[in-house]
N, C-alpha and C. Protein backbone atom coordinates (compact mmCIF):
# COMPACT_ATOMS: atom_id res chain seq x y z
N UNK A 1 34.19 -10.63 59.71
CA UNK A 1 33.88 -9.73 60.81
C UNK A 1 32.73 -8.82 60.38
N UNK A 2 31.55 -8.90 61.10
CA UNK A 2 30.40 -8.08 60.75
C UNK A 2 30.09 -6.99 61.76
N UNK A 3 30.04 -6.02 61.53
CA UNK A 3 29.43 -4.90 62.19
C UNK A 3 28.36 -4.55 62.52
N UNK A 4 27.61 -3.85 63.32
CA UNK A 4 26.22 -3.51 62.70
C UNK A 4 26.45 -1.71 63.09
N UNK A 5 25.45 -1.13 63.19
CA UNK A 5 25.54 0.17 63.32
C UNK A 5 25.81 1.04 64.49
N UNK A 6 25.51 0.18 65.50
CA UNK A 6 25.65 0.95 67.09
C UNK A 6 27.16 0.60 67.17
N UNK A 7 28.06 -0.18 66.74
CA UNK A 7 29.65 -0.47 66.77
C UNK A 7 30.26 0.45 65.84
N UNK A 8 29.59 1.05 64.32
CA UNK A 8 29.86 1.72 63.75
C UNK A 8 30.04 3.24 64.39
N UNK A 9 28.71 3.77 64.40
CA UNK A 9 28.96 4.89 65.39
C UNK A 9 29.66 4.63 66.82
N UNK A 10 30.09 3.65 67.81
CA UNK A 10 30.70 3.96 68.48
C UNK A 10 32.31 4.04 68.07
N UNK A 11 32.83 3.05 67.15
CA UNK A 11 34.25 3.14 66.58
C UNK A 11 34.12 5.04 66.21
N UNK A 12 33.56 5.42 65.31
CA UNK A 12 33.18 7.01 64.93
C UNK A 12 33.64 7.94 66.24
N UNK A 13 32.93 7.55 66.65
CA UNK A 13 32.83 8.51 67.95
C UNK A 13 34.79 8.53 68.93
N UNK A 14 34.85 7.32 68.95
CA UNK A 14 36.33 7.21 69.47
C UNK A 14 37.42 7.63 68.70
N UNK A 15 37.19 7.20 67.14
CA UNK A 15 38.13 8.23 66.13
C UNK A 15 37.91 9.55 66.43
N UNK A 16 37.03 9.88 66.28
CA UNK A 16 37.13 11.69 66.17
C UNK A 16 37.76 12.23 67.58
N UNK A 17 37.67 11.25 69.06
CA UNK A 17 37.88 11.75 70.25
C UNK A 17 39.45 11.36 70.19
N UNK A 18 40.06 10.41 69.41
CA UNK A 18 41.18 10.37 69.74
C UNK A 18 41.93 11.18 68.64
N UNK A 19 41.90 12.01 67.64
CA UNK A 19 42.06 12.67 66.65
C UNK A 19 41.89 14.05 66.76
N UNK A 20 41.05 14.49 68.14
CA UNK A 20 40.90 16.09 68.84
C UNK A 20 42.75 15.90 69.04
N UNK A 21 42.49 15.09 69.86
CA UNK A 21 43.93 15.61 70.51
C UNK A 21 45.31 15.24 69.38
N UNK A 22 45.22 14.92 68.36
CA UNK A 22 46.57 15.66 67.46
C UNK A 22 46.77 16.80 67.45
N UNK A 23 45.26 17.93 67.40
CA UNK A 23 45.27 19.03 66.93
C UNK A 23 46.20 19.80 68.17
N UNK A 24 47.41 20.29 67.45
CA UNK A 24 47.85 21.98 68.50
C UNK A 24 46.77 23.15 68.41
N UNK A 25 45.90 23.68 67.40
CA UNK A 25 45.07 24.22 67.65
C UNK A 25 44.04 24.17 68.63
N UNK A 26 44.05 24.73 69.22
CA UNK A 26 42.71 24.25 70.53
C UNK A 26 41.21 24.13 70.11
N UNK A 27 41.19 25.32 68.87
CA UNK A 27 39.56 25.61 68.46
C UNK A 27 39.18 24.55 67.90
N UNK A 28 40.35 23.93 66.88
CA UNK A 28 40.18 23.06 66.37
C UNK A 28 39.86 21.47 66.92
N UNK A 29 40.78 21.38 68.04
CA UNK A 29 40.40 19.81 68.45
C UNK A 29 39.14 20.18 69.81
N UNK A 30 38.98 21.46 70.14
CA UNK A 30 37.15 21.48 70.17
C UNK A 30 36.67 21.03 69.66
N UNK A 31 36.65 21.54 68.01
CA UNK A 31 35.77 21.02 67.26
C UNK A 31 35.53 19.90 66.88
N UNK A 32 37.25 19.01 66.63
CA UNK A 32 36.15 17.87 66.35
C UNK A 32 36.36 16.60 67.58
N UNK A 33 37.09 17.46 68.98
CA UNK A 33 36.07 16.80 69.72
C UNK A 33 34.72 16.61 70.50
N UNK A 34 34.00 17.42 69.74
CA UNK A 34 32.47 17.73 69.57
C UNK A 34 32.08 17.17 69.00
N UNK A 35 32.71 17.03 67.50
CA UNK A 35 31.84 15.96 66.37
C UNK A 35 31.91 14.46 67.50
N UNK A 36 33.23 14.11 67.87
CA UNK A 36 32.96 12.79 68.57
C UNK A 36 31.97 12.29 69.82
N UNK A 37 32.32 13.61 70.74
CA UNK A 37 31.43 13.58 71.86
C UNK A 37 29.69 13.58 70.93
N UNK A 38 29.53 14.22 69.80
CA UNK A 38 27.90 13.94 69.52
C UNK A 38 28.09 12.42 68.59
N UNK A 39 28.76 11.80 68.11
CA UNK A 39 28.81 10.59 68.25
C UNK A 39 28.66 9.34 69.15
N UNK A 40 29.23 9.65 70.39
CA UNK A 40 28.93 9.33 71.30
C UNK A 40 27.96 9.62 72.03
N UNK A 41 27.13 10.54 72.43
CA UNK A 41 25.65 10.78 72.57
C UNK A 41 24.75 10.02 71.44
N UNK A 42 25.34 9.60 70.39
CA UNK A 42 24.04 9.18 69.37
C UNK A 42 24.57 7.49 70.02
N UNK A 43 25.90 7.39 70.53
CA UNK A 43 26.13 5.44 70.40
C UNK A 43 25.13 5.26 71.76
N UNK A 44 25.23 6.30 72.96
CA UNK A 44 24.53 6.03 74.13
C UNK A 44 23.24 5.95 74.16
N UNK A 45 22.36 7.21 73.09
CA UNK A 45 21.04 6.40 73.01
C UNK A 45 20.66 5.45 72.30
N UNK A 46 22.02 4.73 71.99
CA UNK A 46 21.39 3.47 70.82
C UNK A 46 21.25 2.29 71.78
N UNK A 47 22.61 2.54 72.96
CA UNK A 47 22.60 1.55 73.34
C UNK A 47 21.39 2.03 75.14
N UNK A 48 21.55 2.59 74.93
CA UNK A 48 20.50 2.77 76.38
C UNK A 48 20.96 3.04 77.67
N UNK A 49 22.26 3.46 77.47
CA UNK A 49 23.51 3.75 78.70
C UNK A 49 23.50 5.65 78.46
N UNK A 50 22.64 5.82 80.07
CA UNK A 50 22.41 7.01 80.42
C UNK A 50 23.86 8.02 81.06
N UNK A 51 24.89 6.79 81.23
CA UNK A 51 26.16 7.53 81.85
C UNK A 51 27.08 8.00 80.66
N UNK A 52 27.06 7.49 79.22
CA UNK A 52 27.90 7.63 78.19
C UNK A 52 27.29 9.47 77.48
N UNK A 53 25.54 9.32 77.97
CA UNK A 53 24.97 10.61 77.44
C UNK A 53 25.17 11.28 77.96
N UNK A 54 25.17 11.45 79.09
CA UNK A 54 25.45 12.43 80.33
C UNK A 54 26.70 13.12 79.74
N UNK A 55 27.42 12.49 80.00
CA UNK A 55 28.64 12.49 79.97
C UNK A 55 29.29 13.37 78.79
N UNK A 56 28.90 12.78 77.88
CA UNK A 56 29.25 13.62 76.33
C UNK A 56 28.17 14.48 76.31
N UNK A 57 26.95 14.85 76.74
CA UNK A 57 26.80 16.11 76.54
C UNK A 57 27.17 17.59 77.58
N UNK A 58 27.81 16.64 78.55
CA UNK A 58 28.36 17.72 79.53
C UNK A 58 29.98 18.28 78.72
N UNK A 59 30.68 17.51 77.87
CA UNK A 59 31.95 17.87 77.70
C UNK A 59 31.11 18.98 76.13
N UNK A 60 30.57 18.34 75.74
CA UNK A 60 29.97 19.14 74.24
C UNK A 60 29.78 20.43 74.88
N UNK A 61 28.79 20.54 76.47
CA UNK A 61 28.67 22.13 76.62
C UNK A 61 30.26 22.73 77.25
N UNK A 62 30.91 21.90 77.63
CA UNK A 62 32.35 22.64 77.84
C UNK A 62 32.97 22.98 76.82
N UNK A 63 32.70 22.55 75.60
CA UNK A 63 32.95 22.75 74.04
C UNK A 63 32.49 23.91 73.82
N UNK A 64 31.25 23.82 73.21
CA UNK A 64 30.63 25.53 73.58
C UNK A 64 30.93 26.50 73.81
N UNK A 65 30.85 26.26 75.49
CA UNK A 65 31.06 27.54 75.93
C UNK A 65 32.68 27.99 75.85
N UNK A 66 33.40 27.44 75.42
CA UNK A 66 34.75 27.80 75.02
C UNK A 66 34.57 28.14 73.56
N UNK A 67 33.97 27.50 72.84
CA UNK A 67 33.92 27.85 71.30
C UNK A 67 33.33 29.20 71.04
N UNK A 68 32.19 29.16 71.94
CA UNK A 68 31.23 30.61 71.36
C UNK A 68 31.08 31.29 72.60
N UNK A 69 30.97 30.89 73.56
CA UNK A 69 30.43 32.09 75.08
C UNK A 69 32.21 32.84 74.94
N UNK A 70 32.54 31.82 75.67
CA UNK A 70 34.17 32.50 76.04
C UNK A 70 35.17 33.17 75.37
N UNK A 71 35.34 32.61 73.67
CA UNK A 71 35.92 32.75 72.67
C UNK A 71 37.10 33.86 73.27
N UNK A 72 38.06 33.42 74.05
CA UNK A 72 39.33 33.65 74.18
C UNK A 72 40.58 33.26 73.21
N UNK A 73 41.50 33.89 73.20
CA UNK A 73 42.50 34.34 72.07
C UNK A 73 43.28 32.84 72.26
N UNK A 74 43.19 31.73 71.83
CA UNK A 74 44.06 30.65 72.10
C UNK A 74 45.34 30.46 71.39
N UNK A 75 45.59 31.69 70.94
CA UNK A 75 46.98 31.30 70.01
C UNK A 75 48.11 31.16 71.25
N UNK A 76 49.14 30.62 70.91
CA UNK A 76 50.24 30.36 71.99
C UNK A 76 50.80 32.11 72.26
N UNK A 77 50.69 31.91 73.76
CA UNK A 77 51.49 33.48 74.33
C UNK A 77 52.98 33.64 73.32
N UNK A 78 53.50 32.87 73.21
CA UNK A 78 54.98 33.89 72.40
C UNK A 78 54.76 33.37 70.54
N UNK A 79 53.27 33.32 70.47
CA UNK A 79 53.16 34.59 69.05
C UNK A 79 52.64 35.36 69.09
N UNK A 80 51.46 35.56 70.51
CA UNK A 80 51.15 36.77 70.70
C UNK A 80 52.15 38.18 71.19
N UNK A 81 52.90 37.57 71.28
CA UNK A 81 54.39 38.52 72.18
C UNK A 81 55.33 38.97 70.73
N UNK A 82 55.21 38.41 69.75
CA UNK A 82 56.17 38.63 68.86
C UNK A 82 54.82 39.50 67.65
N UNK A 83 53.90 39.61 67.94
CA UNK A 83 53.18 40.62 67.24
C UNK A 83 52.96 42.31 67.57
């Protein structure tokens, strides 16, 4: 079984997107579902599919602006209640 590199980064890109969502941390599976979504922006301009770029860089700025504009308190309400 041979690979080449545009299958490489797209397998990449689907690990890291399906690996956000283990995280209970929220900041955290932002983050690395960002690393995947820019994986996926790099598999879409490899392959020349303008709907895969779109796409992942619209969720990357919903990333963002939750990571750094919004930066709301995401810890779960009853540990904020027991502090």
């Amino acid at each position: 079984m041979e690979f080449n590199l545009t299958e490489i980064i797209g397998y990449l890109a689907s690990l890291f997107v399906l690996l956000s969502f283990f995280n209970k941390n929220l900041r955290k599976l932002r983050i690395v579902n960002s690393i995947g979504c820019g994986f996926f922006v790099a598999y879409g301009f490899m392959l020349g599919s303008i709907p895969v770029i779109v796409t992942n860089v619209a969720i990357l700025g919903v990333n963002a602006y939750y990571l750094f504009v919004k930066k709301e308190d995401i810890r779960p309400k009853e540990e904020l209640e027991n502090k």
